[in-house]
C-alpha atoms as a PDB file:
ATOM      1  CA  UNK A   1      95.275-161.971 146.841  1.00  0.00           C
ATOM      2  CA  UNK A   2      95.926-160.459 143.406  1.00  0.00           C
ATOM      3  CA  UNK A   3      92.870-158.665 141.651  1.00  0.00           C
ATOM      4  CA  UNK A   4      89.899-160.191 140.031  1.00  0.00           C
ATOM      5  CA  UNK A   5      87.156-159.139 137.259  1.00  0.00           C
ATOM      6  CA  UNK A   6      83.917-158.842 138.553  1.00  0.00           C
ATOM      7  CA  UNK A   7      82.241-160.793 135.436  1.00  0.00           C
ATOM      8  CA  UNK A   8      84.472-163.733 134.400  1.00  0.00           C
ATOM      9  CA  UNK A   9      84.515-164.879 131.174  1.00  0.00           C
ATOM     10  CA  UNK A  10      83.727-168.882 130.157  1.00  0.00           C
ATOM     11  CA  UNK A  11      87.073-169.241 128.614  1.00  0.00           C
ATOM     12  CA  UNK A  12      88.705-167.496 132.052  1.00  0.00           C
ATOM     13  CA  UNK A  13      86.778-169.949 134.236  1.00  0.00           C
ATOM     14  CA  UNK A  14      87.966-172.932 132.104  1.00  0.00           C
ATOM     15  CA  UNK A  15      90.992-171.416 132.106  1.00  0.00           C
ATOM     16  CA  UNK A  16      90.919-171.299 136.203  1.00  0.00           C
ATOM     17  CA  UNK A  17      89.853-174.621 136.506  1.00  0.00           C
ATOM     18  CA  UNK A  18      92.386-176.079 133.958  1.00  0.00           C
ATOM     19  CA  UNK A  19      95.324-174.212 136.177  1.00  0.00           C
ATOM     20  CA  UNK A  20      93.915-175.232 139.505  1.00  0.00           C
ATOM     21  CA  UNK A  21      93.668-178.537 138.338  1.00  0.00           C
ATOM     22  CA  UNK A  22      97.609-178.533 137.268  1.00  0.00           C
ATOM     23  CA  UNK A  23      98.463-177.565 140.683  1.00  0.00           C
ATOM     24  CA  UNK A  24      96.025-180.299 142.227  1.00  0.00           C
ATOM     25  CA  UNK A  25      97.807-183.013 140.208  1.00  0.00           C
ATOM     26  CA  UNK A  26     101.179-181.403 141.217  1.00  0.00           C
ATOM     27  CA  UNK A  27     100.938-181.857 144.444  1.00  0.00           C
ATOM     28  CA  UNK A  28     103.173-179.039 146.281  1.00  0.00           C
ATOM     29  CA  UNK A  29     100.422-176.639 147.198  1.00  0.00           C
ATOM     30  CA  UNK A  30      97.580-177.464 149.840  1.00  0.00           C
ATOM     31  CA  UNK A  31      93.739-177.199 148.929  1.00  0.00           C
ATOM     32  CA  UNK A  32      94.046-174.353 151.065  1.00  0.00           C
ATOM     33  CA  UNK A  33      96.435-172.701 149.078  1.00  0.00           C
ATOM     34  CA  UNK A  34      95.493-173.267 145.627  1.00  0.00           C
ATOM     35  CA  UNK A  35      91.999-171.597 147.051  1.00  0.00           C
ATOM     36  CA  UNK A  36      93.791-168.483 147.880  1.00  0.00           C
ATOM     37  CA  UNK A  37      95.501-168.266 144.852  1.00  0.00           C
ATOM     38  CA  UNK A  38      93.167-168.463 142.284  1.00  0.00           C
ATOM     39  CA  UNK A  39      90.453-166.792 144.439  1.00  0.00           C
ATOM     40  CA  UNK A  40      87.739-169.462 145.463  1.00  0.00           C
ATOM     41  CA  UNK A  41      86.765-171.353 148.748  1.00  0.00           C
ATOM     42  CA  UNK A  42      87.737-174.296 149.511  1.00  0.00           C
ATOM     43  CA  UNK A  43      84.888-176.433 148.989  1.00  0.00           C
ATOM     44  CA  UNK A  44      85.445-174.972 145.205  1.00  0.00           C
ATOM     45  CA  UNK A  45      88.644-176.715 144.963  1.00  0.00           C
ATOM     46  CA  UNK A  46      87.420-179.897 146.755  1.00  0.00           C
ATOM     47  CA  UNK A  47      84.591-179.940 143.763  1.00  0.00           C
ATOM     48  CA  UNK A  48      87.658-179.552 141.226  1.00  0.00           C
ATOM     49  CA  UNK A  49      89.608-182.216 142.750  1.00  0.00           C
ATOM     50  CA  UNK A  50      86.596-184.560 142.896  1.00  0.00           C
ATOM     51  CA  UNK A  51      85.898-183.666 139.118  1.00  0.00           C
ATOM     52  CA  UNK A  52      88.961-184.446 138.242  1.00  0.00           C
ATOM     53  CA  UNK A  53      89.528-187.945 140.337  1.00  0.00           C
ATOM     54  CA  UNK A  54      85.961-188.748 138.184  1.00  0.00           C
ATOM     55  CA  UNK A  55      86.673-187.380 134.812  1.00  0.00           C
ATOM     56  CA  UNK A  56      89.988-186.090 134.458  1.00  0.00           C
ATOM     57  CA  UNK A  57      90.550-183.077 132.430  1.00  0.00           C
ATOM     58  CA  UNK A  58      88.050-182.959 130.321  1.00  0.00           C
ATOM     59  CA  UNK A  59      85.757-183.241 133.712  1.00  0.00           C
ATOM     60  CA  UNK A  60      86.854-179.598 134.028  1.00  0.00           C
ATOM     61  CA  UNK A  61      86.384-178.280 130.662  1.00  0.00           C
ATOM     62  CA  UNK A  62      83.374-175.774 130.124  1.00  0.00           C
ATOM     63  CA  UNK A  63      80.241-177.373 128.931  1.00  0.00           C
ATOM     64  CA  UNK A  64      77.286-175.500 127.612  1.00  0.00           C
ATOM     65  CA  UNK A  65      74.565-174.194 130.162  1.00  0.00           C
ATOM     66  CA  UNK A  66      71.678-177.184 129.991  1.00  0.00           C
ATOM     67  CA  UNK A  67      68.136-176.710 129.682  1.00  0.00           C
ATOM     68  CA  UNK A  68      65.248-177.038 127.589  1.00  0.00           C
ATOM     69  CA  UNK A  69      66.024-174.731 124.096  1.00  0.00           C
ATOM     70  CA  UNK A  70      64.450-171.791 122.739  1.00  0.00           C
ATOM     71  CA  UNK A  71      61.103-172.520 121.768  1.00  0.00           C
ATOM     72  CA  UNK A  72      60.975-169.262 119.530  1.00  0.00           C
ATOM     73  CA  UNK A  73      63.608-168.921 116.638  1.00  0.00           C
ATOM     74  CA  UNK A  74      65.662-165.906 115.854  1.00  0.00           C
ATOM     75  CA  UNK A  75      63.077-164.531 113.699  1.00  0.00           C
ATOM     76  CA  UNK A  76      60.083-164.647 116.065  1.00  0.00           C
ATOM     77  CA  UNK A  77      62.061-163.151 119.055  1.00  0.00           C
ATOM     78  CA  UNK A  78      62.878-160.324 116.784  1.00  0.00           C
ATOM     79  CA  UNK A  79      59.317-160.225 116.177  1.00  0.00           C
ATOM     80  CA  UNK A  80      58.191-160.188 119.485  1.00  0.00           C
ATOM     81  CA  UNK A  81      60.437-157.636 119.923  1.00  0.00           C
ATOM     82  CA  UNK A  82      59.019-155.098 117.277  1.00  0.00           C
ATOM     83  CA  UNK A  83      55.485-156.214 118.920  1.00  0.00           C
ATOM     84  CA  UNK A  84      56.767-155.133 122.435  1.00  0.00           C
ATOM     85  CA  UNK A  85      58.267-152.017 120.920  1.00  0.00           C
ATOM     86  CA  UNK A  86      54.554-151.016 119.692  1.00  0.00           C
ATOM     87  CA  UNK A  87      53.199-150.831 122.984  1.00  0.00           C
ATOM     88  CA  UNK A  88      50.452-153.103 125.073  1.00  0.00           C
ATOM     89  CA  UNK A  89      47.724-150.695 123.574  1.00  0.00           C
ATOM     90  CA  UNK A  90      48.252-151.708 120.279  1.00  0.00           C
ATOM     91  CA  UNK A  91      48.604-155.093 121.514  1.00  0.00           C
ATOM     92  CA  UNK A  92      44.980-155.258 122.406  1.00  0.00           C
ATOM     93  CA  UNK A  93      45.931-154.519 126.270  1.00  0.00           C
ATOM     94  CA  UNK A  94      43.795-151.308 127.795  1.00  0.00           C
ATOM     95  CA  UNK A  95      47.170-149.742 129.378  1.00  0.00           C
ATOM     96  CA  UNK A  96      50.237-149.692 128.520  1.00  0.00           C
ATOM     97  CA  UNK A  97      52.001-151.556 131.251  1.00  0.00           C
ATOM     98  CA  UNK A  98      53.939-154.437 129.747  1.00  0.00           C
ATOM     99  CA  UNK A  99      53.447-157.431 132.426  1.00  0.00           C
ATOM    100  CA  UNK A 100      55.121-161.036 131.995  1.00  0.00           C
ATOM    101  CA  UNK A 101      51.698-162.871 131.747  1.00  0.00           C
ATOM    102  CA  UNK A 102      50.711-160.336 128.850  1.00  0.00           C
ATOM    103  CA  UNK A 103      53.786-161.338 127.206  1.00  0.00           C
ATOM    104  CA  UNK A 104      53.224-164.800 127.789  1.00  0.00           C
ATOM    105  CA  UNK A 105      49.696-164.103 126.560  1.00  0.00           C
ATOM    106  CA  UNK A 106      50.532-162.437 122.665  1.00  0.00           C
ATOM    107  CA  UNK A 107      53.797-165.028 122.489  1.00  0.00           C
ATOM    108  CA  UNK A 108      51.199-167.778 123.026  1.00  0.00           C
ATOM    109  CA  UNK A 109      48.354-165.479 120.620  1.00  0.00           C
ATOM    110  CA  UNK A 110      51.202-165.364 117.921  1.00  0.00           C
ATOM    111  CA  UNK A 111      53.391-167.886 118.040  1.00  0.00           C
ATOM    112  CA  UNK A 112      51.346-170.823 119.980  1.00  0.00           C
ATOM    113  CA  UNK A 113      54.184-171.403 122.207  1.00  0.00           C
ATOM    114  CA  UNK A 114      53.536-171.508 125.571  1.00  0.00           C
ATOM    115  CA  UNK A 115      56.325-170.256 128.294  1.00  0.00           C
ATOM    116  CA  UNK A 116      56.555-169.227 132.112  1.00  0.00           C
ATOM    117  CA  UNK A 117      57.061-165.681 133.710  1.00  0.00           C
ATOM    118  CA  UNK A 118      60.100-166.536 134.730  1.00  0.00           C
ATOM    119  CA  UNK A 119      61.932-168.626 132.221  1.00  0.00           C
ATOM    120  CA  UNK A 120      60.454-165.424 129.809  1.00  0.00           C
ATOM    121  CA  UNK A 121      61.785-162.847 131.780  1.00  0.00           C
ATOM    122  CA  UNK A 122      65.539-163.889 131.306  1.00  0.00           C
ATOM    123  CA  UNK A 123      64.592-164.732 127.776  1.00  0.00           C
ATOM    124  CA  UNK A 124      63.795-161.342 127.338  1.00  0.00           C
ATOM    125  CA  UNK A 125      66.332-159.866 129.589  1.00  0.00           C
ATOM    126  CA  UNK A 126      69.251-161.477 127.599  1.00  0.00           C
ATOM    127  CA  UNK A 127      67.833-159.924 124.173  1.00  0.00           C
ATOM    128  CA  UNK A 128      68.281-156.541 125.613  1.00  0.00           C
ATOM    129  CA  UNK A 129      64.900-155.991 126.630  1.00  0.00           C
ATOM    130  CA  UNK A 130      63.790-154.850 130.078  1.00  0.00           C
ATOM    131  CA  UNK A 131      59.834-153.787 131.074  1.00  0.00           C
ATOM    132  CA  UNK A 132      59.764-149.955 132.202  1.00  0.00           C
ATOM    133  CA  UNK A 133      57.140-149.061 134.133  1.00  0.00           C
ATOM    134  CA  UNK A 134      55.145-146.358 132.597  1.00  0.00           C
ATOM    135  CA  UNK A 135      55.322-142.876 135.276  1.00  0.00           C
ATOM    136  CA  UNK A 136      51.998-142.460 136.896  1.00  0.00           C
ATOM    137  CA  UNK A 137      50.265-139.190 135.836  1.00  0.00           C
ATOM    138  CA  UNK A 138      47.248-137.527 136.080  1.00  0.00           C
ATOM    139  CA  UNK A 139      44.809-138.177 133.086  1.00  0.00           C
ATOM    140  CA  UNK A 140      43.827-134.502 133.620  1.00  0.00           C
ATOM    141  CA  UNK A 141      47.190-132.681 133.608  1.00  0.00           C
ATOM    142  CA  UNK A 142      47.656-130.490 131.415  1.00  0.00           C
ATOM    143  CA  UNK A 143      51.654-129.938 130.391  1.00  0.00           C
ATOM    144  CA  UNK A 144      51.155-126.241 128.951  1.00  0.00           C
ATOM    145  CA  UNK A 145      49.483-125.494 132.228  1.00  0.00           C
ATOM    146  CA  UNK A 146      52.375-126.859 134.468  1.00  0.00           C
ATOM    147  CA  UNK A 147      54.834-125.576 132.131  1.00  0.00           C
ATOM    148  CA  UNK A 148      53.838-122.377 132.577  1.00  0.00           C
ATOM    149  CA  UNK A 149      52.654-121.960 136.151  1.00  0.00           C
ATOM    150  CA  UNK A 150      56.777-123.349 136.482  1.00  0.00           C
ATOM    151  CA  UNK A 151      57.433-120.179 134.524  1.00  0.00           C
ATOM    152  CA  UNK A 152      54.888-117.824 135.548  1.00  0.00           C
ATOM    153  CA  UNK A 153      54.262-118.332 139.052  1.00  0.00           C
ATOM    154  CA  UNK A 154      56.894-120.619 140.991  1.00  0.00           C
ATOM    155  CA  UNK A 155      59.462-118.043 140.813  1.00  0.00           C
ATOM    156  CA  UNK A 156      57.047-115.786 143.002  1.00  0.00           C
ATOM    157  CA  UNK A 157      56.371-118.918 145.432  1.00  0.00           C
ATOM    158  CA  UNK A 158      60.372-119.653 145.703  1.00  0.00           C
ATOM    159  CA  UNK A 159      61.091-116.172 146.117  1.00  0.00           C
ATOM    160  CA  UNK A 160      57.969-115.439 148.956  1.00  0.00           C
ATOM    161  CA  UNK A 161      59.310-118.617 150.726  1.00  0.00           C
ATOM    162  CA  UNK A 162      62.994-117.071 150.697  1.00  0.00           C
ATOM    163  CA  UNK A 163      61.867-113.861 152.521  1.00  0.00           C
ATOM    164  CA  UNK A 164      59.564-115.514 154.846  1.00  0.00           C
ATOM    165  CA  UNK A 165      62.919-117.869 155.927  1.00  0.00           C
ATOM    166  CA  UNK A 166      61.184-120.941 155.060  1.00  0.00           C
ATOM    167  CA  UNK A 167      62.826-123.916 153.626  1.00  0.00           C
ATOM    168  CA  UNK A 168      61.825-124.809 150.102  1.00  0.00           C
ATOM    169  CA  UNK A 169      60.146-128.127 149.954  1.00  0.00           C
ATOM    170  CA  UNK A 170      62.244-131.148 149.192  1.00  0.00           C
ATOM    171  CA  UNK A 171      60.863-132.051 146.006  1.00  0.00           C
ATOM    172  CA  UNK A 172      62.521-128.884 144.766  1.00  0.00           C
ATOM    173  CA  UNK A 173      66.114-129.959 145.622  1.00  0.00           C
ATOM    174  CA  UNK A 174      68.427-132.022 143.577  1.00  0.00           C
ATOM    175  CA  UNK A 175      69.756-134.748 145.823  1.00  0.00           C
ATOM    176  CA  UNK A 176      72.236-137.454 144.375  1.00  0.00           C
ATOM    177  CA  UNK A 177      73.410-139.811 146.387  1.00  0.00           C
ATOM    178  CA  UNK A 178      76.466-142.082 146.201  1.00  0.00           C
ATOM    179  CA  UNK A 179      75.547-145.070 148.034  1.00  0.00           C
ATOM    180  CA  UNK A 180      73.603-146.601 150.695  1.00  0.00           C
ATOM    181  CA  UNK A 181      70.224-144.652 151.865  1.00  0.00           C
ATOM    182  CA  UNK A 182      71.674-143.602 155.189  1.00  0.00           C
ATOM    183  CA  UNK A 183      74.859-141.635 153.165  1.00  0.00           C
ATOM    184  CA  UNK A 184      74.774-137.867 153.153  1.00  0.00           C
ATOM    185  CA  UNK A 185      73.790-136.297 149.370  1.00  0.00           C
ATOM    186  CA  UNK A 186      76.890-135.740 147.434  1.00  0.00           C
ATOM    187  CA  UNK A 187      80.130-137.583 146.079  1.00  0.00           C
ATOM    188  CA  UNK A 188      82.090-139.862 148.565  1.00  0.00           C
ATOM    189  CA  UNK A 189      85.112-138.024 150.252  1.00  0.00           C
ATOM    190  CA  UNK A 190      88.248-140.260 148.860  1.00  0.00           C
ATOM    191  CA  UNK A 191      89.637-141.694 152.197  1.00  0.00           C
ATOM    192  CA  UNK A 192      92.761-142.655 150.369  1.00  0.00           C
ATOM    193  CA  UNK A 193      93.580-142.706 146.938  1.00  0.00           C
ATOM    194  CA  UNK A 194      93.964-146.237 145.117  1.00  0.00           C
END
């Protein structure tokens, strides 16, 4: 098998389809076959054939995705955007965690359109925007204070845990780690090159 794209295009998959479905009509090449060659199981191919014994070509072609529309325009999404941007504070929230149902709650406050957590969260996702959850901190810390006991008095620790032989703590190590969990910190040996 040849190499694929991870992310087809809708043009490539119509494109697939269209190709596959030359070869069906053809003739010379098993289901089997023509699954291995353009990359798909069987029961893909089966669904091709069948769409083309119903339809013909044009049973193949791409159509566009169904569903209910946008209930916002262009112009409101952008809004809701800037409004997101702001912050849930100045939203009338008392944190600053953006949740779905307080989205749902100012899109329905602003606009008076009324949506789901779910259908809202793709909405959002495919405008580029993606809820962070805000790091927890202390109300009380005090970043001059940390900043310089870092400065000031870790060196001393670090150095007093050095001559003792004690390990540092782990939260004091950088640890990157390519792949799963169980992997050792570090890049990936190359077994073989590609």
């Amino acid at each position: 098998m040849q190499w694929q794209p991870k992310h087809w295009t809708a043009a490539q998959l119509e494109e697939r389809r269209l190709e596959a479905a030359r070869c069906l009509r053809a003739g010379k090449l098993s289901q089997a076959e023509i699954a291995r060659q353009f990359g798909v199981s069987r029961a893909t191919v089966t669904r091709w054939k069948q769409g083309l014994q119903r339809a013909g070509v044009p049973g193949l072609r791409h159509h566009p995705p169904m569903g209910r529309p946008s209930q916002l325009t262009t112009p409101q999404w952008r809004q809701l955007l800037r409004l997101l941007h702001r912050g849930a504070r100045a939203a009338g929230f008392a944190t600053e965690r953006w949740t779905l149902p307080r989205i749902a709650r100012v899109v329905e406050r602003e606009f008076g359109v009324s949506y789901h957590g779910s259908s809202l969260s793709r909405a959002l996702r495919a405008r580029g925007w993606s809820p962070q959850v805000p790091r927890a901190q202390a109300q009380e810390r005090d970043d001059v204070l940390v900043e310089a006991w870092l400065k000031r008095d870790w060196p001393r620790v670090k150095r007093g845990l050095a001559a003792a032989g004690e390990r540092l703590p782990s939260w004091t190590r950088r640890v990157t780690r390519f792949g799963p969990a169980s992997a050792p910190p570090g890049r990936p040996v190359a077994s073989r090159p590609c």
